[in-house]
PDB file of N, CA and C in Angstrom:
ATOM      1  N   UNK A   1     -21.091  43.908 -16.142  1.00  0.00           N
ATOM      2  CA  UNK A   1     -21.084  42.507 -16.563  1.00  0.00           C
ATOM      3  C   UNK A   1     -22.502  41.965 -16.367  1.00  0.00           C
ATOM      4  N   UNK A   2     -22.875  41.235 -17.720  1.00  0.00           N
ATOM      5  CA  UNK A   2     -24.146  40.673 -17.110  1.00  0.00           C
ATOM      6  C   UNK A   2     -24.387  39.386 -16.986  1.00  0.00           C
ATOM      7  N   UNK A   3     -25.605  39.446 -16.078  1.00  0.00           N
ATOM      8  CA  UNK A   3     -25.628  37.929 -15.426  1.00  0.00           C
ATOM      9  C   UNK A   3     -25.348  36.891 -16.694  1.00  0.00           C
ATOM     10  N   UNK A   4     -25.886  36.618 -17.484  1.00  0.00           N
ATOM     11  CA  UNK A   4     -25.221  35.771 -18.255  1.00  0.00           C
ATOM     12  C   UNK A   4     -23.662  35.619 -18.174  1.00  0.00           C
ATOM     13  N   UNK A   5     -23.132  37.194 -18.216  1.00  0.00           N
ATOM     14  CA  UNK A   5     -21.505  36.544 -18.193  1.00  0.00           C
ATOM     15  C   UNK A   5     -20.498  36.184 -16.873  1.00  0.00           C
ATOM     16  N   UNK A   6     -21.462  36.713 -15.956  1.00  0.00           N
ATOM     17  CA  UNK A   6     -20.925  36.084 -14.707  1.00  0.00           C
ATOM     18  C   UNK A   6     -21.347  34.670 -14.625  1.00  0.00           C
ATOM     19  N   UNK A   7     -22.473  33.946 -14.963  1.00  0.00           N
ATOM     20  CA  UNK A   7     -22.270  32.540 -14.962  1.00  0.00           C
ATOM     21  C   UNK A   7     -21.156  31.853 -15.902  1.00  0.00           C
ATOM     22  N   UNK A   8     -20.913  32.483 -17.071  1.00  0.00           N
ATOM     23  CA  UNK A   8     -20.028  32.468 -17.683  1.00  0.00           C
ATOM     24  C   UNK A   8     -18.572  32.003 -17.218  1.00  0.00           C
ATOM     25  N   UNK A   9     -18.093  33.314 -16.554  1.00  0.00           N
ATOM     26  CA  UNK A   9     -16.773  33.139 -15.393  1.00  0.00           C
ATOM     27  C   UNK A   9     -16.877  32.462 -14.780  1.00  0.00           C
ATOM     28  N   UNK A  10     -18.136  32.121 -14.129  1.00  0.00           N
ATOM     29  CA  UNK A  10     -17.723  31.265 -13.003  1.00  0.00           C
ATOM     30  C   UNK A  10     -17.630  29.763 -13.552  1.00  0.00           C
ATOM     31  N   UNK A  11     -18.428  28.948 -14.183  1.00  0.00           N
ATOM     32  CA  UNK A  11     -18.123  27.793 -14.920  1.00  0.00           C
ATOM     33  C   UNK A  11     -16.441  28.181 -15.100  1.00  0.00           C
ATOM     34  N   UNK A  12     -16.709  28.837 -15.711  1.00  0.00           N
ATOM     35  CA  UNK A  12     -15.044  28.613 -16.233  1.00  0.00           C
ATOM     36  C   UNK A  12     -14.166  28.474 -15.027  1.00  0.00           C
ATOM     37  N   UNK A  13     -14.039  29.384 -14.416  1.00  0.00           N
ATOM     38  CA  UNK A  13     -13.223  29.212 -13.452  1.00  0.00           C
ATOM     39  C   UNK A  13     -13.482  28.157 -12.208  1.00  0.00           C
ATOM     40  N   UNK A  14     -14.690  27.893 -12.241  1.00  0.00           N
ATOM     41  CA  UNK A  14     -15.292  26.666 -11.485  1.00  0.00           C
ATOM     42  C   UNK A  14     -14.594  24.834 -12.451  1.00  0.00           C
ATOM     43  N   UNK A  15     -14.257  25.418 -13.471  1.00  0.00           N
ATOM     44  CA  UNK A  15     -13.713  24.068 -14.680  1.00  0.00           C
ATOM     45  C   UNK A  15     -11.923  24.318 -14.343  1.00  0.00           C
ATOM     46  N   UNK A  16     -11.251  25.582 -14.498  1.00  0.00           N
ATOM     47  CA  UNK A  16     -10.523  25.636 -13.655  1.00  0.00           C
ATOM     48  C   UNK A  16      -9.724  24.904 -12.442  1.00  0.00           C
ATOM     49  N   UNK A  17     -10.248  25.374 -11.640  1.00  0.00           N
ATOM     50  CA  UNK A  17     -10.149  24.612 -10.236  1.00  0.00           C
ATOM     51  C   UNK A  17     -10.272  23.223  -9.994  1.00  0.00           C
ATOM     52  N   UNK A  18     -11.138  22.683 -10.588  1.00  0.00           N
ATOM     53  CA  UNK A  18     -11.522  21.167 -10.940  1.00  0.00           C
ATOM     54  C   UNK A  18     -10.144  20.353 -11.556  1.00  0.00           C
ATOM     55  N   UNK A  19      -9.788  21.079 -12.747  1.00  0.00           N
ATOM     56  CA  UNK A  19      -8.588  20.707 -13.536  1.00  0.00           C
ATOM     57  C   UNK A  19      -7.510  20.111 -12.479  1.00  0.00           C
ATOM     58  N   UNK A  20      -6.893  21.571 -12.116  1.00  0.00           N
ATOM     59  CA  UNK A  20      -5.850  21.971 -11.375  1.00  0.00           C
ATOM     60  C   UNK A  20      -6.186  21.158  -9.589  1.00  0.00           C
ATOM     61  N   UNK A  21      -7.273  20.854  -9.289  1.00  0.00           N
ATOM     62  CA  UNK A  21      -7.563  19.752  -8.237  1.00  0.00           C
ATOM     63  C   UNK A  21      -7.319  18.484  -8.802  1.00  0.00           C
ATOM     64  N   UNK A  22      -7.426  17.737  -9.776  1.00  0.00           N
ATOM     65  CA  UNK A  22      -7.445  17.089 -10.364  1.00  0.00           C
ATOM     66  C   UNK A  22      -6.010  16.798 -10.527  1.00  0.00           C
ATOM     67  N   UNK A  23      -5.183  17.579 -11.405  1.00  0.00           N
ATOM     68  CA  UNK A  23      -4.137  17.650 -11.617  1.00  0.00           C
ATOM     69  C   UNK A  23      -3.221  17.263 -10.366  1.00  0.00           C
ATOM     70  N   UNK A  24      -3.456  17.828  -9.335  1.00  0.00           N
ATOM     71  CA  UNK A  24      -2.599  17.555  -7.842  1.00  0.00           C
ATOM     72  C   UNK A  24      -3.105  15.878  -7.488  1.00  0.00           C
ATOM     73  N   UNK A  25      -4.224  15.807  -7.780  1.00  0.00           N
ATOM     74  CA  UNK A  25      -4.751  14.916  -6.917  1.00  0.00           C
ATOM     75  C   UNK A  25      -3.930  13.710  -8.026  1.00  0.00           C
ATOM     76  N   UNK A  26      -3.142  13.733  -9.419  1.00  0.00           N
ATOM     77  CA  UNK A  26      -2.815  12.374  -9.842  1.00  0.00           C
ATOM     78  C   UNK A  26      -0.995  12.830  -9.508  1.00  0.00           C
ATOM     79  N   UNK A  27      -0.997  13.978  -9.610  1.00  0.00           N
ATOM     80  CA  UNK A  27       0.858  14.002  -9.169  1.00  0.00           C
ATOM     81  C   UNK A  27       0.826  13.648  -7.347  1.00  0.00           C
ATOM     82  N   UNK A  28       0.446  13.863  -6.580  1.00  0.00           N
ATOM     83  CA  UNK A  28       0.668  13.079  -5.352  1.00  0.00           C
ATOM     84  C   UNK A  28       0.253  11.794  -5.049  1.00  0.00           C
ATOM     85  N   UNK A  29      -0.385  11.137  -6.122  1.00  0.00           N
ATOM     86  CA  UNK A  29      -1.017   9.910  -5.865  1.00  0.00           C
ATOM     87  C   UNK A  29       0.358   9.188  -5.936  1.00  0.00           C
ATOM     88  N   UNK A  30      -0.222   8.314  -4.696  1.00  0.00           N
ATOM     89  CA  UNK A  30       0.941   7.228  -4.203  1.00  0.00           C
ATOM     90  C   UNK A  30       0.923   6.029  -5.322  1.00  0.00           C
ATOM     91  N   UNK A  31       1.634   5.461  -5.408  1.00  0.00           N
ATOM     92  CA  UNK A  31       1.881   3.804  -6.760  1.00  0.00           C
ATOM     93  C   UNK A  31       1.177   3.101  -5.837  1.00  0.00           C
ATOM     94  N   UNK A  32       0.281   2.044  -6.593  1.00  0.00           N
ATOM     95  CA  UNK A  32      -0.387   1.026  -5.633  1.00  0.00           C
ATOM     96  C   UNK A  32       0.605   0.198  -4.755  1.00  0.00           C
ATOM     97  N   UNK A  33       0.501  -0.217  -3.552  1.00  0.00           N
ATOM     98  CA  UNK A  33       1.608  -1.124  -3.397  1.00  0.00           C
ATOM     99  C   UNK A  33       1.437  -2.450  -3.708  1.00  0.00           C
ATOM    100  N   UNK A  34       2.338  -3.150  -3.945  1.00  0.00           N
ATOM    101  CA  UNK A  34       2.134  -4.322  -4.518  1.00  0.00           C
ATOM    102  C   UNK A  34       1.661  -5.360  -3.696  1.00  0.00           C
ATOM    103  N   UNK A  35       0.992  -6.221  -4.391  1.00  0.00           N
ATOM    104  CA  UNK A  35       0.107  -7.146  -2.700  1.00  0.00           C
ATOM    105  C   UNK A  35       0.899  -7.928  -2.949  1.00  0.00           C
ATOM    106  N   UNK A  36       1.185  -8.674  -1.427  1.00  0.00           N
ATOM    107  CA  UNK A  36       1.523  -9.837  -0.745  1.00  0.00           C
ATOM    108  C   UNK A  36       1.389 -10.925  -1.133  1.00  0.00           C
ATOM    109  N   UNK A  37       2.382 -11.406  -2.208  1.00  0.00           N
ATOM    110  CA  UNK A  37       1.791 -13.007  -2.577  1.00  0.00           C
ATOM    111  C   UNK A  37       1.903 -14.133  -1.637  1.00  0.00           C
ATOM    112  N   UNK A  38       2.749 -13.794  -0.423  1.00  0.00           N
ATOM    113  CA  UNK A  38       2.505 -14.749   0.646  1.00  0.00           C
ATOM    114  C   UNK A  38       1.188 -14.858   1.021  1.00  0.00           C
ATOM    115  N   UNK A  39       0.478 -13.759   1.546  1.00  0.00           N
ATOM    116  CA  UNK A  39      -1.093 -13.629   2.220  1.00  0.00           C
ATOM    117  C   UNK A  39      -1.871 -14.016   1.003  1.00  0.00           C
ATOM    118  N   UNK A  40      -2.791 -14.985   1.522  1.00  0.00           N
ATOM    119  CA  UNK A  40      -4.015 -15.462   0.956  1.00  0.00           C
ATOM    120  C   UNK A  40      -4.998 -15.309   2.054  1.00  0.00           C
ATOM    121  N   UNK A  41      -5.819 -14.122   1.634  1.00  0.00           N
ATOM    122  CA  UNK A  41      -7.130 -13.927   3.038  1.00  0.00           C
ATOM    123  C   UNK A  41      -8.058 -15.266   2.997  1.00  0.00           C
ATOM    124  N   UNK A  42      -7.805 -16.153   1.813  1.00  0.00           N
ATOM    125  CA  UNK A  42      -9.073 -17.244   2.097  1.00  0.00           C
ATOM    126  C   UNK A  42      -8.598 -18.140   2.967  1.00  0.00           C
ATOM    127  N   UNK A  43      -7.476 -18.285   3.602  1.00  0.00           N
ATOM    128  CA  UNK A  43      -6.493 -19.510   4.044  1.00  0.00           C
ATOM    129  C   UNK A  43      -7.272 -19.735   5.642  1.00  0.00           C
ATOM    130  N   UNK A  44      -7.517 -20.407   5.747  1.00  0.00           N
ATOM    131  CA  UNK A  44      -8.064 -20.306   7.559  1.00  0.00           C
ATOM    132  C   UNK A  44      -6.959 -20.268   8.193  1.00  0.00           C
ATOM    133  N   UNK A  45      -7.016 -19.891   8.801  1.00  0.00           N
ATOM    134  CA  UNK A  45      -5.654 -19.757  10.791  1.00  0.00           C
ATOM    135  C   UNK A  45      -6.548 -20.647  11.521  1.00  0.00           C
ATOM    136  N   UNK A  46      -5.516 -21.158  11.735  1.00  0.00           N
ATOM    137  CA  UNK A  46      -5.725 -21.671  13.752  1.00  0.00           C
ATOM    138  C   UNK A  46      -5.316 -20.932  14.525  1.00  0.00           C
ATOM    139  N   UNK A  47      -6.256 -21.236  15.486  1.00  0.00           N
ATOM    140  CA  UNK A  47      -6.063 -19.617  16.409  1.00  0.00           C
ATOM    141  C   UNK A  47      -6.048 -20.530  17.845  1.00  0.00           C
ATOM    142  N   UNK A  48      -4.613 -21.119  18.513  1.00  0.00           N
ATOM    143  CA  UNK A  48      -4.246 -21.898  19.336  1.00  0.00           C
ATOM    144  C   UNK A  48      -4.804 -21.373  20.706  1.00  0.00           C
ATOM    145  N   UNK A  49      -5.122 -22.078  21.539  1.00  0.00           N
ATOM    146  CA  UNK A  49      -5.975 -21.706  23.018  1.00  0.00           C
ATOM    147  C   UNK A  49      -4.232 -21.507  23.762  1.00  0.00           C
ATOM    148  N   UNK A  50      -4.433 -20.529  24.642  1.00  0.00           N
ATOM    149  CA  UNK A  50      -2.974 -20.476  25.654  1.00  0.00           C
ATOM    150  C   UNK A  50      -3.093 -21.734  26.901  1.00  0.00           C
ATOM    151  N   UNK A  51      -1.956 -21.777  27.295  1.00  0.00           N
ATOM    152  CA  UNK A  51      -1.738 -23.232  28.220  1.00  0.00           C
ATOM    153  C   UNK A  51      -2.094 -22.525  29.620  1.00  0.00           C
ATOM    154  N   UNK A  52      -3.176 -23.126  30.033  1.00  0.00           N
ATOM    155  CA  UNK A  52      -3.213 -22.170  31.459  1.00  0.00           C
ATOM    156  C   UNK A  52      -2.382 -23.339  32.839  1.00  0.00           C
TER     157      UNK A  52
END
């Protein structure tokens, strides 16, 4: 085999692997979860002192 066609294989099979990583990586992907329409991060808190 010559060097040309071993770079050959390997792209390929380097495109391969990529796919098939790829492929796993969107079938286990979790569903976004849906945000919290109660929580608004802009809202200020009071943040009460304890009664000593």
């Amino acid at each position: 085999m010559t060097r040309y066609e071993r770079m050959k294989a390997h792209r390929r099979l380097q495109r391969r692997i990529r796919m098939v990583v790829e492929e796993r990586r969107m079938a286990l992907a979790q569903p976004p979860a849906p945000a919290d329409p109660a929580f608004d991060p802009e809202t200020t808190v009071e943040i009460k002192r304890p009664e000593v």
